[in-house]
Protein backbone atom coordinates (compact mmCIF):
# COMPACT_ATOMS: atom_id res chain seq x y z
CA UNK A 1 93.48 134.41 66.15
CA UNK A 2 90.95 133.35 68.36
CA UNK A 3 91.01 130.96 71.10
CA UNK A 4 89.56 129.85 74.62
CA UNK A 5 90.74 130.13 77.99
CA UNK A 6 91.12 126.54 79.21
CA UNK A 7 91.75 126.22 83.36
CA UNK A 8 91.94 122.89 85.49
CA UNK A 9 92.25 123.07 89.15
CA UNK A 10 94.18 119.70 89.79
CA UNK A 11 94.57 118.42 93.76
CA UNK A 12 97.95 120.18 93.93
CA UNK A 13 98.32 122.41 91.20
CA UNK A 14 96.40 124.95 88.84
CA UNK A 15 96.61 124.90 85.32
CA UNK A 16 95.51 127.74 82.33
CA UNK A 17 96.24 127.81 78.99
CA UNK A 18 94.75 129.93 75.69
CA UNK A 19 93.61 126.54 73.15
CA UNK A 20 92.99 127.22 69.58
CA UNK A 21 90.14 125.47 67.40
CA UNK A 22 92.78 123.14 66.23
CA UNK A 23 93.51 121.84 70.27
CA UNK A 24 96.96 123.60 70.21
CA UNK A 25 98.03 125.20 73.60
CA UNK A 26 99.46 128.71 72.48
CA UNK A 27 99.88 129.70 75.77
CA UNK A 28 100.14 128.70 79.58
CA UNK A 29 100.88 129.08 82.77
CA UNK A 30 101.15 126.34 86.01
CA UNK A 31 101.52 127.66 89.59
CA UNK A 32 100.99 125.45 92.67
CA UNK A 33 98.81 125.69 95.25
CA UNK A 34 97.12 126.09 97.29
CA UNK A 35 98.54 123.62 99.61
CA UNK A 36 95.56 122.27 102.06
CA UNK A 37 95.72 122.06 105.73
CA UNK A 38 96.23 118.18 107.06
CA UNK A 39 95.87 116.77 110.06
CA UNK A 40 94.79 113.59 111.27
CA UNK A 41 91.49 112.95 109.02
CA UNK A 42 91.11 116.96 108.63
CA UNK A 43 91.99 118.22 104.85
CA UNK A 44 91.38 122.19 104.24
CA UNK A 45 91.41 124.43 101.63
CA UNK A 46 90.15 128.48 101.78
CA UNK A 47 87.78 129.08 98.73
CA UNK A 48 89.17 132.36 97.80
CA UNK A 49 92.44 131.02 97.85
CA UNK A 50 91.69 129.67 94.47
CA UNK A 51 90.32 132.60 93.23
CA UNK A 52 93.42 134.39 93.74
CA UNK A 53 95.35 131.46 92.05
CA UNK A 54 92.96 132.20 89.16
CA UNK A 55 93.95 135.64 88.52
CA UNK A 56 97.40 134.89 89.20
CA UNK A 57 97.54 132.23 86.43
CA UNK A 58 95.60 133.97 83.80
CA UNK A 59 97.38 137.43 84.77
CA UNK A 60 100.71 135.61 84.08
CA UNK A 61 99.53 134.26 80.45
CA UNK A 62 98.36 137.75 79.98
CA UNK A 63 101.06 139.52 80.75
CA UNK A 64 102.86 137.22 78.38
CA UNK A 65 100.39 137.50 75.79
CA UNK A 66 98.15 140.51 75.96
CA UNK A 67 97.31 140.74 72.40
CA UNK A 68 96.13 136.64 72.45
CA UNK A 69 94.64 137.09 75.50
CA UNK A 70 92.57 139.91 74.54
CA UNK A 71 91.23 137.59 71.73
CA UNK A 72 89.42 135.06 74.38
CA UNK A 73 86.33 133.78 73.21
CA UNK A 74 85.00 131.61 75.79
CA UNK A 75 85.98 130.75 79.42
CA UNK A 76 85.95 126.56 80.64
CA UNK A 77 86.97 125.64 83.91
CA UNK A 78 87.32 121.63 85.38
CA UNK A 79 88.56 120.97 88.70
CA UNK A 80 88.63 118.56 91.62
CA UNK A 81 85.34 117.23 92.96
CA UNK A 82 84.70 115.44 96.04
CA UNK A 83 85.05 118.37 97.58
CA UNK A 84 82.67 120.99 98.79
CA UNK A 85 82.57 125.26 98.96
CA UNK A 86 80.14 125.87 101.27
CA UNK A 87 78.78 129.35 101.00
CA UNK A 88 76.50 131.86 103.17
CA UNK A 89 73.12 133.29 101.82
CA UNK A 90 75.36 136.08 100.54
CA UNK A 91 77.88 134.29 98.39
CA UNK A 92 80.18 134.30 100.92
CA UNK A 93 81.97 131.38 101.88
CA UNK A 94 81.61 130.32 105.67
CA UNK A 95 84.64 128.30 106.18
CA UNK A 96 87.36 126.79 104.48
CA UNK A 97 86.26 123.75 101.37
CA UNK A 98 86.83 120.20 102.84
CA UNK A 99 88.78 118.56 100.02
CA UNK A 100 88.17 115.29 98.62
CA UNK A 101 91.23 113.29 101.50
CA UNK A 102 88.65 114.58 104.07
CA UNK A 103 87.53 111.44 106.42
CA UNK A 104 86.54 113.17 109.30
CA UNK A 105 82.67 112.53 109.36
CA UNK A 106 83.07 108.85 108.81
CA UNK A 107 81.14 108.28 112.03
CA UNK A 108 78.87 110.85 110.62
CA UNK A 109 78.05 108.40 107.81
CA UNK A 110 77.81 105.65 109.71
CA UNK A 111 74.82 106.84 111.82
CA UNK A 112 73.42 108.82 108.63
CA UNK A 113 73.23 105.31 107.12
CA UNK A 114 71.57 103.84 109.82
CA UNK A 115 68.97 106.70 109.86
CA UNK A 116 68.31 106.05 106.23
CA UNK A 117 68.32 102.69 106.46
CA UNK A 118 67.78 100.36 103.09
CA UNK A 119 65.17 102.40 101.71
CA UNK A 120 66.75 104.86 99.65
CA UNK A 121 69.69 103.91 96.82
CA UNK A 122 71.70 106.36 97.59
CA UNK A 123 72.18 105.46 101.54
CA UNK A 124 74.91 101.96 100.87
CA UNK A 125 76.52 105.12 98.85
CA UNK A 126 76.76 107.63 101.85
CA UNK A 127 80.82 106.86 103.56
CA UNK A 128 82.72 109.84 104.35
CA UNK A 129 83.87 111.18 101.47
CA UNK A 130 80.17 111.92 100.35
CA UNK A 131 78.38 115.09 100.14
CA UNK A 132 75.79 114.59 102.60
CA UNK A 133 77.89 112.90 105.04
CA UNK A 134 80.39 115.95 105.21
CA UNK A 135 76.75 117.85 105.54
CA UNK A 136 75.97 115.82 108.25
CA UNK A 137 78.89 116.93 110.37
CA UNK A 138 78.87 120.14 110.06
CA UNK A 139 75.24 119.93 111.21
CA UNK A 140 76.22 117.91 114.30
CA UNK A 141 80.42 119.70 115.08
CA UNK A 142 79.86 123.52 113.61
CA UNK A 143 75.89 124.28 113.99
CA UNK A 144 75.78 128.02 113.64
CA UNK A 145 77.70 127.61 110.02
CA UNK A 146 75.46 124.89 109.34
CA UNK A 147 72.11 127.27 110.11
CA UNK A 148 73.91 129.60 108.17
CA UNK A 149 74.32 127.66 104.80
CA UNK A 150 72.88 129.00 101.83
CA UNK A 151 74.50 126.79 99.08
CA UNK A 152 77.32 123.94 98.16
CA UNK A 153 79.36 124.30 95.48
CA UNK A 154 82.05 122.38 93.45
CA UNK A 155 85.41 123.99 93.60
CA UNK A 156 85.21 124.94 89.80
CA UNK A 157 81.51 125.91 90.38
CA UNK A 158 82.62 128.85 92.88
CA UNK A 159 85.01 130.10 90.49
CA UNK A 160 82.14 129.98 87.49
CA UNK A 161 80.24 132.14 90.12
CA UNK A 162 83.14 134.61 90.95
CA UNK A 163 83.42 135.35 87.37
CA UNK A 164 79.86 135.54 86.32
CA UNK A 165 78.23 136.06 89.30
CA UNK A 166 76.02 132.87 88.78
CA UNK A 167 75.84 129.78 90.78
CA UNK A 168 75.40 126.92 88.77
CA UNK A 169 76.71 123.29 88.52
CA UNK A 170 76.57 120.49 86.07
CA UNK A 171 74.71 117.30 86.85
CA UNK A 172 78.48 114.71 86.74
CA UNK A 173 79.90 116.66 89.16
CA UNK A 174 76.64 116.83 91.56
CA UNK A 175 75.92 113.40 90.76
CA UNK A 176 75.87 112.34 94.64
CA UNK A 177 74.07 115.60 96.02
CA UNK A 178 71.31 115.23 92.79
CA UNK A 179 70.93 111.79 94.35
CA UNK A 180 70.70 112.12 97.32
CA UNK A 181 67.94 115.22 96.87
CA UNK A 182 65.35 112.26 95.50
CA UNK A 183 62.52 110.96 97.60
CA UNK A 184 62.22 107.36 96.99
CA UNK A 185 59.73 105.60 99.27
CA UNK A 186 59.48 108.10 101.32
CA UNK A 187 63.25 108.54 102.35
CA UNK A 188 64.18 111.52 101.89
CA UNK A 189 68.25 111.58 102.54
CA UNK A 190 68.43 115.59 102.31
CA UNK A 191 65.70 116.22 104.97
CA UNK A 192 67.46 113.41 107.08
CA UNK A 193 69.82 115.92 107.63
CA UNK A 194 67.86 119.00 107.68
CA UNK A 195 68.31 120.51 104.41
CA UNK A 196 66.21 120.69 101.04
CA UNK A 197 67.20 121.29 97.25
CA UNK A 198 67.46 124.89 97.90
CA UNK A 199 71.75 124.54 98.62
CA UNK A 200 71.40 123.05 95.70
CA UNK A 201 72.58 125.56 92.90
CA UNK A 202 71.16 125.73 89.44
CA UNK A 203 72.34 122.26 86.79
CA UNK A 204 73.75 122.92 83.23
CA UNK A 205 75.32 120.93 81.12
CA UNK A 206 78.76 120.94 80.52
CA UNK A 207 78.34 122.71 77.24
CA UNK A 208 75.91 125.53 78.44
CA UNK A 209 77.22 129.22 79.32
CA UNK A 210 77.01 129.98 83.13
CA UNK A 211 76.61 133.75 82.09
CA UNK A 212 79.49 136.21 80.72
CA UNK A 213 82.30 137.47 82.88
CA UNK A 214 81.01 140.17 84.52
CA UNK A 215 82.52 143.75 84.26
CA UNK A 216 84.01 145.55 87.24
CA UNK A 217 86.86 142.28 87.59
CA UNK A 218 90.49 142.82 88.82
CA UNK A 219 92.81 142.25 85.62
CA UNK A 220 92.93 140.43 83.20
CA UNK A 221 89.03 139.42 83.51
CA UNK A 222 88.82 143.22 82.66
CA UNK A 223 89.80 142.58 79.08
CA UNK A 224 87.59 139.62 78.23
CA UNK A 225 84.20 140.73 80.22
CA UNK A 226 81.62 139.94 78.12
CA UNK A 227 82.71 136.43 77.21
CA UNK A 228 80.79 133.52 77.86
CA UNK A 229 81.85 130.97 80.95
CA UNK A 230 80.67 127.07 80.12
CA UNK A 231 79.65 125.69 83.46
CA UNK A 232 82.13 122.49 82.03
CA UNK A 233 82.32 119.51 84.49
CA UNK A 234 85.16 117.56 86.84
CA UNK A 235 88.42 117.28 85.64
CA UNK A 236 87.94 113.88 85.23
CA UNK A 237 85.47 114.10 82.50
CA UNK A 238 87.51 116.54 80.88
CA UNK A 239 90.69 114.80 81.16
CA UNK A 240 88.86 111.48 79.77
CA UNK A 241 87.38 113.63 76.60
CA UNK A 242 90.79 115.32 76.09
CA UNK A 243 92.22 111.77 76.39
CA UNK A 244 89.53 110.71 73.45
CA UNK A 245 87.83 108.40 75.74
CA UNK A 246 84.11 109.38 76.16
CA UNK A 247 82.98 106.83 73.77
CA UNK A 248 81.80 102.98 74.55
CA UNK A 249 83.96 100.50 74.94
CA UNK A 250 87.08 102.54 76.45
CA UNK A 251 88.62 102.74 79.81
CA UNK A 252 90.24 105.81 80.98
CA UNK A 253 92.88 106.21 83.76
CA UNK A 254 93.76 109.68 85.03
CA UNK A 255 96.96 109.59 86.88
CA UNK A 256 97.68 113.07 88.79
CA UNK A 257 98.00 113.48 92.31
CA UNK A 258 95.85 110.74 92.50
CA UNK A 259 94.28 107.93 90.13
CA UNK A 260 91.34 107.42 88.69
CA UNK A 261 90.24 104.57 86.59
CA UNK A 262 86.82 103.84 85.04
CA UNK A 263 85.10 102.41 82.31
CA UNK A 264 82.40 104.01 79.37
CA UNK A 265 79.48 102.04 78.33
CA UNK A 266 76.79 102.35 76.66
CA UNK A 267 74.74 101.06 79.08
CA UNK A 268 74.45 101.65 83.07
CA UNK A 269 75.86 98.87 85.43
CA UNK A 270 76.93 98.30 89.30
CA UNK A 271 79.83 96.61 90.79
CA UNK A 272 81.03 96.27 94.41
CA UNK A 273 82.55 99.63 95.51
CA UNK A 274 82.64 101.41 92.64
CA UNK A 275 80.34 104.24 91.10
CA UNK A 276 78.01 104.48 88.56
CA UNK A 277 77.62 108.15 86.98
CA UNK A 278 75.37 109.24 84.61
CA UNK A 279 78.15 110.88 81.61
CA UNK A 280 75.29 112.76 80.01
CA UNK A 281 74.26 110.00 77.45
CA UNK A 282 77.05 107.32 78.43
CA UNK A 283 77.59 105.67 81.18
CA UNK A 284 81.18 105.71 83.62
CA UNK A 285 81.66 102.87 85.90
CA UNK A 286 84.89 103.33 88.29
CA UNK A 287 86.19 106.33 90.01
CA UNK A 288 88.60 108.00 92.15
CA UNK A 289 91.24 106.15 94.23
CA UNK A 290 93.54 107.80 96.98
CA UNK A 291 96.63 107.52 95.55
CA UNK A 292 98.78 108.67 92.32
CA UNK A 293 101.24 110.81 91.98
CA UNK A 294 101.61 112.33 95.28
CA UNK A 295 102.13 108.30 96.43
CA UNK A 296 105.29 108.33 94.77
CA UNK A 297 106.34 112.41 96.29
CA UNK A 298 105.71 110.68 99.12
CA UNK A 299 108.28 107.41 98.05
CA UNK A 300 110.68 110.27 96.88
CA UNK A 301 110.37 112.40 100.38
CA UNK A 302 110.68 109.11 102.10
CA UNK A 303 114.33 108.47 100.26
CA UNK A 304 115.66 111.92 100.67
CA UNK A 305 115.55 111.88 97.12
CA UNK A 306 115.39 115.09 94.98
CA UNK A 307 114.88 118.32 95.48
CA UNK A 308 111.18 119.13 96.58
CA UNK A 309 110.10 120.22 92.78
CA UNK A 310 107.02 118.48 92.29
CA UNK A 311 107.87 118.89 88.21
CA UNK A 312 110.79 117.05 88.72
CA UNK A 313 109.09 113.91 90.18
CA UNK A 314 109.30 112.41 86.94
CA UNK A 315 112.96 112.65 86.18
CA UNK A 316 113.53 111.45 90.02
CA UNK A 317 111.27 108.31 89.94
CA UNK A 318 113.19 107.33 86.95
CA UNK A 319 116.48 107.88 88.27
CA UNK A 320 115.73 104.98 90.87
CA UNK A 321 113.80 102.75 88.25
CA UNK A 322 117.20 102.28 86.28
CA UNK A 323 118.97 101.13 89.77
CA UNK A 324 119.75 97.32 90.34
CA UNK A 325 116.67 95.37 90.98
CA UNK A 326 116.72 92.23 93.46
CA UNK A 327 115.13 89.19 92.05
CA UNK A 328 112.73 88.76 94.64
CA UNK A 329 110.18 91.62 94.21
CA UNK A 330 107.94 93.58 96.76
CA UNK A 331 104.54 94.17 97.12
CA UNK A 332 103.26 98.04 98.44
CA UNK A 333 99.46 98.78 99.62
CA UNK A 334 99.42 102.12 98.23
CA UNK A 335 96.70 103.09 100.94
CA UNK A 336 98.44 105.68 102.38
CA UNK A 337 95.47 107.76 103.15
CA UNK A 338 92.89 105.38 103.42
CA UNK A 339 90.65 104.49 100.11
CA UNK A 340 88.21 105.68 97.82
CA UNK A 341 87.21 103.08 94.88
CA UNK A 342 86.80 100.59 95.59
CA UNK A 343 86.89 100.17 98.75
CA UNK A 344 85.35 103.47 100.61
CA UNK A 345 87.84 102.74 104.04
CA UNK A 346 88.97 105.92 105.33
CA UNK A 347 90.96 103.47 107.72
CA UNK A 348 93.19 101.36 104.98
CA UNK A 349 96.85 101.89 105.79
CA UNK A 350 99.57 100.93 103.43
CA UNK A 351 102.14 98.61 103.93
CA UNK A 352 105.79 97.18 102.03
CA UNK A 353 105.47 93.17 102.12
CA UNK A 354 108.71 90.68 101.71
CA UNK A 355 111.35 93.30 102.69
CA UNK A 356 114.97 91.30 102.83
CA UNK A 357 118.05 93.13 103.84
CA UNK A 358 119.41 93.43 100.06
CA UNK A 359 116.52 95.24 98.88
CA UNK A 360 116.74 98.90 98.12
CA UNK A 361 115.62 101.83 96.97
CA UNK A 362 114.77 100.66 93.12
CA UNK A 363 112.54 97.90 94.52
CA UNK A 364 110.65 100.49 96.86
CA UNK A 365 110.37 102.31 93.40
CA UNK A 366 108.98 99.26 91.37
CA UNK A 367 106.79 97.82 94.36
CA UNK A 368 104.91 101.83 94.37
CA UNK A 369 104.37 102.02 91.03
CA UNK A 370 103.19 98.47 90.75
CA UNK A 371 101.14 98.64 93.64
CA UNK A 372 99.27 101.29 91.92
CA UNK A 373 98.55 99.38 88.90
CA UNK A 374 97.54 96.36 90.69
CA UNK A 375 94.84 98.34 92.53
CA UNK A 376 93.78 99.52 89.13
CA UNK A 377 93.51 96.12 87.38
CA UNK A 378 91.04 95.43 90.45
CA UNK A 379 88.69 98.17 89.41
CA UNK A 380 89.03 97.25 86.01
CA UNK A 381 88.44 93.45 86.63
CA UNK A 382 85.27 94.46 88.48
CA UNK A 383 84.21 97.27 85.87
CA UNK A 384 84.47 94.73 82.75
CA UNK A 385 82.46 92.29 85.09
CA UNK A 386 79.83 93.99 85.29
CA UNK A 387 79.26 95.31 81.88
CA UNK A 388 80.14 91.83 80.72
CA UNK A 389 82.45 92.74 78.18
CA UNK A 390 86.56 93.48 78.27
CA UNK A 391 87.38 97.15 77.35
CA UNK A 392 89.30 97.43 73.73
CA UNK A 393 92.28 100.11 75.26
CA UNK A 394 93.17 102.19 78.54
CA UNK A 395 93.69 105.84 77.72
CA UNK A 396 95.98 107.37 80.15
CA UNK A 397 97.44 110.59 80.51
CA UNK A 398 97.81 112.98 83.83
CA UNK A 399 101.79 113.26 84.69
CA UNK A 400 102.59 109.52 84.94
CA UNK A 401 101.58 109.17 81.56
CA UNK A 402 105.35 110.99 81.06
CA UNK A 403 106.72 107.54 82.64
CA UNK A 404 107.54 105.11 79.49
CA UNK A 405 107.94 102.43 82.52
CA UNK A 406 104.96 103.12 84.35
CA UNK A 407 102.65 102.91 81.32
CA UNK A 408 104.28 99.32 80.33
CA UNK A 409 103.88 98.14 84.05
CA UNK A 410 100.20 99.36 83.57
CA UNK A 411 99.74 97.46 80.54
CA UNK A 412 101.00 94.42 81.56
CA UNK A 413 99.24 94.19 85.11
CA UNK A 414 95.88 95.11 83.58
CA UNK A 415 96.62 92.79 80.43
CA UNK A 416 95.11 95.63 78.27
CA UNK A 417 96.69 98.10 76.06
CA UNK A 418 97.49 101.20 77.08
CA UNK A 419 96.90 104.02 74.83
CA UNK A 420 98.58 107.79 75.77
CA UNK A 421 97.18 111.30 74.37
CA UNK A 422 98.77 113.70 72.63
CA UNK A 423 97.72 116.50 74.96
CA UNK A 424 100.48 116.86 77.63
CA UNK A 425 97.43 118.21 79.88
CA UNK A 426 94.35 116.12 78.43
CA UNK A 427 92.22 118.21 81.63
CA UNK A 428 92.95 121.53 79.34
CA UNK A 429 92.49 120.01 76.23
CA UNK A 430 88.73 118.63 77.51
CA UNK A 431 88.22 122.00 79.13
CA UNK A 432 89.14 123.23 75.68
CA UNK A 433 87.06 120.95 74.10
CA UNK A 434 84.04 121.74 76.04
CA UNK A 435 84.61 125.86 75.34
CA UNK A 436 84.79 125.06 71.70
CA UNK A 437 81.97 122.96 71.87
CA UNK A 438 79.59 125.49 73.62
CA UNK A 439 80.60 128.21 70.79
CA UNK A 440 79.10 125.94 68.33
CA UNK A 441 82.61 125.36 66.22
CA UNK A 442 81.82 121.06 67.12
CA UNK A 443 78.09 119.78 66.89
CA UNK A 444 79.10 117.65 69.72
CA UNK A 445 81.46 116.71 72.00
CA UNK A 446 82.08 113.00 69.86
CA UNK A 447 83.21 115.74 66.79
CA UNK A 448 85.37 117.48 68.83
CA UNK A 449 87.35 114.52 69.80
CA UNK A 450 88.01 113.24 66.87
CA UNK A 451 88.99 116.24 65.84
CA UNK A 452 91.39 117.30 67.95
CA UNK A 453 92.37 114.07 70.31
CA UNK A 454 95.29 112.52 69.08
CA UNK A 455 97.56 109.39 69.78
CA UNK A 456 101.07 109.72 70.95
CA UNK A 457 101.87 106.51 71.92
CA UNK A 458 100.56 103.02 72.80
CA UNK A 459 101.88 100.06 74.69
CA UNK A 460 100.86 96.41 73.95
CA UNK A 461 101.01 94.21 77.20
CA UNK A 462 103.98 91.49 77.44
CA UNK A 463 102.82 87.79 77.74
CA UNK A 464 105.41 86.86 79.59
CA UNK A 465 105.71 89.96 82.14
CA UNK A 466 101.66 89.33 82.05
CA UNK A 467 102.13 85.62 83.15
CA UNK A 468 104.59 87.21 86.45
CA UNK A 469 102.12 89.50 87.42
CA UNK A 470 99.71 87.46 87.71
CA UNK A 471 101.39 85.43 90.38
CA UNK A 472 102.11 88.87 92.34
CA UNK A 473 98.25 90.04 91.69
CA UNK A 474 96.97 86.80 93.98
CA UNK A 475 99.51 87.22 96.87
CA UNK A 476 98.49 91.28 96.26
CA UNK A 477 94.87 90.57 97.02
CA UNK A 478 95.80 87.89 99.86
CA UNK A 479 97.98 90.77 101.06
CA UNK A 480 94.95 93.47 101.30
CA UNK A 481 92.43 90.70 102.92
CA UNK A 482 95.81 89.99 105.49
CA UNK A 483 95.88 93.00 106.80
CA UNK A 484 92.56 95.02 106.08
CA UNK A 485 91.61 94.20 109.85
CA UNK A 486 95.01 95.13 111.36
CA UNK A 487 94.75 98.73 109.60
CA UNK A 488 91.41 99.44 111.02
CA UNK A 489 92.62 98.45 114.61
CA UNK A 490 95.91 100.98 113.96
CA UNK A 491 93.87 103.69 112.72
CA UNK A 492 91.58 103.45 115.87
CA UNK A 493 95.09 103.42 117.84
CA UNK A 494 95.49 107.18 116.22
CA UNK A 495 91.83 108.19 116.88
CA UNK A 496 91.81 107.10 120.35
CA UNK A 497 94.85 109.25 121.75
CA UNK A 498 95.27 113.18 120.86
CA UNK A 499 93.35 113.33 117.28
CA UNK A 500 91.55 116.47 117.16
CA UNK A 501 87.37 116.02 117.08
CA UNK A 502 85.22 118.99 116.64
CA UNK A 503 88.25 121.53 117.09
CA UNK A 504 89.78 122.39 113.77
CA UNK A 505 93.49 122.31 113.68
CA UNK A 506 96.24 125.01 114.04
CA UNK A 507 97.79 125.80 110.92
């Protein structure tokens, strides 16, 4: 039988799993990891660290299934993005990857901007979770690794190269860096900070082979060298084709460690804080938020609830939700580390709002998970804006897709249905997807979903749950423009006393 070997390096976890043609996981194997190095703005991960996770998945599925494994016919990796490997003239990488909670060159990107100026597109873009801004401090706080840079790659774009020996990346992923490598009247944003295209690595799409994996690999790339790697994309785009949702019309939300919510069109269109990528023939408006999953570990930790198990989030969160609920509810900023869309404000804190003495636990749980959705109806409210036309479904999967409540809450806050996949891990189903694709069994990547994306459940939104949260959606946003300024001045507070600067933390 053959099959591909499907990875997806999530924010906290890596995934791989042997697909057949037919989308059915045969095979697969989780581990965790690894776990980045926070402090105070800083967020660190080593680059060969996921290499090794990489062998140690796939050797486990192996080892497991030698004779399927041995029948591997192509190789697709997606992973994080917003997050850059920066590697030495000889491959090598020169310091640990700054992951996509990094915020430390936000003053960086502030003076960047100003150098820039109005002239080029891409400089209103430039905060500090952007490529070039992260470029920009390492030029100014770590000079001699800076002089020393030979390339930047995407997390799933190193481990492409480690298998074939090929640096390459796909144009989604490298949207911001491809941007920002134009001249447009004369501003030129890479030279602004001393570099030119050269760090920029080759661009394939999604569906094209990187190379084969090259011989001479520690086990189990031993048995399958020879195979072709497809350069695939972010796990975004793969989650959103394994959810069935690269096609006009649909939104997507991907809800892992953190959210991400967007809409596909047809045509290309800006809104206020949110981004506009090129999908290779459609058009995404939305993006990546801050929060998720790991908002409500963080809920869970807070409680003393559970045991640690990250798997077991699910069964926890529930275990509150079915609690006695007081009838006057809360409201949560979920900005626990700052925010991405659509607001770009490394400096957002979060915050519980109308906290009486008989509230408990189950309303912390229901004020979380709602004040996730609410921040997703605002994307969604300024996505369907701008294209000028309301989206027909949300497909959602990523863990909380598991959560029977958490999809309903989404449906009613964002007055849309809300459509689940199938696919338990839509990200290895799209990686899947994009293998199968590249091998020629699809003609396209529209034939492969409809092939092998299926429905597993869909929630219609409640008028009259609708009607509530609409009331608690106004004093939401009143809540964000109340406090916005008093974040900014506390996250100064923290700057001002003993956070680190140029020195990287101690582990």
């Amino acid at each position: 039988m053959s099959v591909v070997l499907a990875c997806d390096l999530g924010g906290t976890s890596f995934r791989a799993a042997l697909v057949d043609a037919q989308g059915v996981t045969l095979a697969e194997s989780m581990i965790l990891g690894p776990a980045s190095l926070d402090q105070m703005g800083w967020s660190e991960i080593e680059p060969t660290a996921w290499w090794q996770i990489l062998i140690e998945a796939c050797s486990a599925i192996a080892k497991a299934q030698p004779a399927l494994f041995s029948h591997v016919q192509a190789v697709a990796i997606c992973g994080v993005t917003r997050t850059q490997v920066f590697l030495g003239r000889d491959g090598e990488p020169l310091r640990p990857a700054m992951t996509w909670k990094d915020t430390r060159s936000e003053a960086a990107a502030t003076r960047l901007r100003q150098r820039l100026g109005d002239a080029h597109p891409e400089s209103a873009r430039i905060n500090a979770f952007h490529p070039l801004a992260r470029l920009a401090w390492l030029r100014e706080e770590e000079e001699a690794t800076f002089l020393s840079l030979g390339s930047v790659l995407e997390p799933k774009d190193y481990l492409n190269f480690r298998l074939t020996g090929r640096q390459a990346g796909d144009p989604v992923s490298m949207a911001r860096l491809l941007a920002s490598a134009e001249i447009v009247a004369g501003a030129d944003p890479l030279a602004a900070v001393g570099l030119s295209s050269a760090i920029l690595p080759e661009l394939l799409e999604p569906c094209q082979a990187v190379r084969p994996v090259q011989a001479g690999l520690p086990a189990p790339f031993d048995t399958i060298a020879g195979v072709p790697v497809f350069c695939s994309s972010n796990d975004t785009w793969a989650a959103v084709t394994g959810l069935g949702a690269m096609r006009p019309g649909y939104a997507y939300n991907i809800s892992g460690t953190t959210e991400v919510l967007g809409v596909v069109s047809e045509h290309a269109a800006e809104a206020e804080g949110l981004m506009t990528v090129d999908w290779r023939g459609l058009s995404q408006l939305g993006g990546p938020s801050q929060n998720g999953a790991d908002t409500v570990s963080w809920l869970l930790s807070l409680l003393a609830r559970g045991d640690g198990d990250r798997a077991a989030i699910g069964r926890d969160i529930d275990a509150l939700l079915t609690g006695p609920r007081h009838a006057q509810p809360l409201l949560f900023l979920p900005y626990l580390q700052g925010e991405r869309v659509p607001y770009w404000n490394p400096s957002l804190r979060g915050a519980f709002i109308g906290l009486n003495r008989q509230h408990g636990a189950t309303d912390l749980a229901w004020a979380v998970l709602e004040g996730v959705a609410f921040l997703n109806r605002i994307v969604l409210e300024r996505a369907e804006a701008a294209l000028r036309a309301p989206v027909s479904e949300i497909r959602f999967g990523g863990g909380a897709a598991n959560n029977r409540l958490w999809c309903q809450i989404k449906a009613d806050i964002c007055r849309r249905p809300v459509v689940v996949g199938h696919a338990k891990e839509p990200g290895i189903l799209g990686a899947a997807i994009i293998a199968w694709t590249g091998l020629g069994r699809f003609a396209s990547l529209a034939e492969a979903q409809a092939a092998l994306v299926g429905v597993a459940a869909r929630f219609e939104p409640d008028p009259a749950r609708a009607a509530r949260y609409d009331t608690l959606f106004s004093l939401y946003r009143r809540s964000e423009a109340a406090l916005a300024p008093i974040s900014t001045e506390l996250a100064g507070l923290s700057r001002s006393t003993d956070a680190p600067t140029t020195r990287r933390p101690a582990p």
